[in-house]
Protein backbone atom coordinates (compact mmCIF):
# COMPACT_ATOMS: atom_id res chain seq x y z
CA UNK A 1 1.82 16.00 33.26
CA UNK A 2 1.57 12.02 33.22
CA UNK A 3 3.94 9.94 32.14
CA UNK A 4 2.62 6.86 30.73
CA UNK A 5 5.10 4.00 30.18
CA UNK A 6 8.09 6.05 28.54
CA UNK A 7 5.92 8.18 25.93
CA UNK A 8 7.61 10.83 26.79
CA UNK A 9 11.04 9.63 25.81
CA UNK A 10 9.91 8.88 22.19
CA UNK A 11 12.18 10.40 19.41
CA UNK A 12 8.82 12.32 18.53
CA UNK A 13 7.55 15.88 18.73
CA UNK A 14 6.43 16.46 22.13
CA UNK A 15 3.16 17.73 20.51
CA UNK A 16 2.61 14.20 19.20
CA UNK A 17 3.64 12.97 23.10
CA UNK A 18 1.22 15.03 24.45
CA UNK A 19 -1.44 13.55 22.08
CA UNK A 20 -0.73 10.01 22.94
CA UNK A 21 -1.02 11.18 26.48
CA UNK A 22 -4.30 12.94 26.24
CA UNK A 23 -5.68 10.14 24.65
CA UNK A 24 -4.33 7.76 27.25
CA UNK A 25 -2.36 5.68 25.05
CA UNK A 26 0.55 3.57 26.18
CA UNK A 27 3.17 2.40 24.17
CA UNK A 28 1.44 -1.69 24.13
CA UNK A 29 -1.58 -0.34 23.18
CA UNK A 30 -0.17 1.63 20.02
CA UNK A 31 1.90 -1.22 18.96
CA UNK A 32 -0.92 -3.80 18.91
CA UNK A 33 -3.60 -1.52 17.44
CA UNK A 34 -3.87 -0.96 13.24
CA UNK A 35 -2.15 2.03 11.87
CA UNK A 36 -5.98 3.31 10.86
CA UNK A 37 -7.36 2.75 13.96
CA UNK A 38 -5.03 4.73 15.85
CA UNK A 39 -5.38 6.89 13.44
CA UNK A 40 -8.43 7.37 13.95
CA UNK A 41 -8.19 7.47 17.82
CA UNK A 42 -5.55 9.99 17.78
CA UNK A 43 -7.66 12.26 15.03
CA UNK A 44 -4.71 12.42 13.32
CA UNK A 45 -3.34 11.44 9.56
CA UNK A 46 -2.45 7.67 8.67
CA UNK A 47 1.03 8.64 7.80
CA UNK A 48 1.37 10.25 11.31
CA UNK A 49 0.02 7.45 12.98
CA UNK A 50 2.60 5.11 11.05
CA UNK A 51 5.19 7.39 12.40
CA UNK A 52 3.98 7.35 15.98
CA UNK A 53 3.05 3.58 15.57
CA UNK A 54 7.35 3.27 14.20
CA UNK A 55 8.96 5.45 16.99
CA UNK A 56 6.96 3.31 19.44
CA UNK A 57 8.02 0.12 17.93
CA UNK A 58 11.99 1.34 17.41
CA UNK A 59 12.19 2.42 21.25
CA UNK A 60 10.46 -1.00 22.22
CA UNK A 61 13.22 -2.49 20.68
CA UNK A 62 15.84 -1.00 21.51
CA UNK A 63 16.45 -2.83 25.22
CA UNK A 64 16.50 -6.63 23.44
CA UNK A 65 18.86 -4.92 20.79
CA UNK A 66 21.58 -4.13 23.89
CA UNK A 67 20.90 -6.67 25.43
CA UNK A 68 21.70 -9.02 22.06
CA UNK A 69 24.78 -7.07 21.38
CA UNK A 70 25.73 -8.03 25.25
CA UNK A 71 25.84 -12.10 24.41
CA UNK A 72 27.57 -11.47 20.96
């Protein structure tokens, strides 16, 4: 199995990982499209593209929040 730009370390269901994956989705690509439109590429309901579209933006995050928490 690929792993494309830490999808697989997403606080997700790895059957939601393996979607994102199949449809060869990386984690800039989900944050800059619309919630509907991945929706729509991913065949999947608008609230669980919100929640992919969330996780993706939280682990994204996540490094400039350490690293903030390092100057304080």
């Amino acid at each position: 199995m690929i792993f494309r730009n830490g999808i697989k370390s997403l606080a997700l269901p790895d059957v939601l990982k393996d979607l994102i994956i199949e449809h060869s989705l990386d984690k800039k690509q989900i944050i800059n499209m619309e919630v509907d439109d991945l929706a729509f590429t991913l065949e999947c309901a608008f609230e669980t593209a919100k929640i992919i579209q969330n996780s993706v933006r939280n682990s994204s995050n996540k490094p400039m929040l350490h690293e903030m928490t390092e100057l304080a």
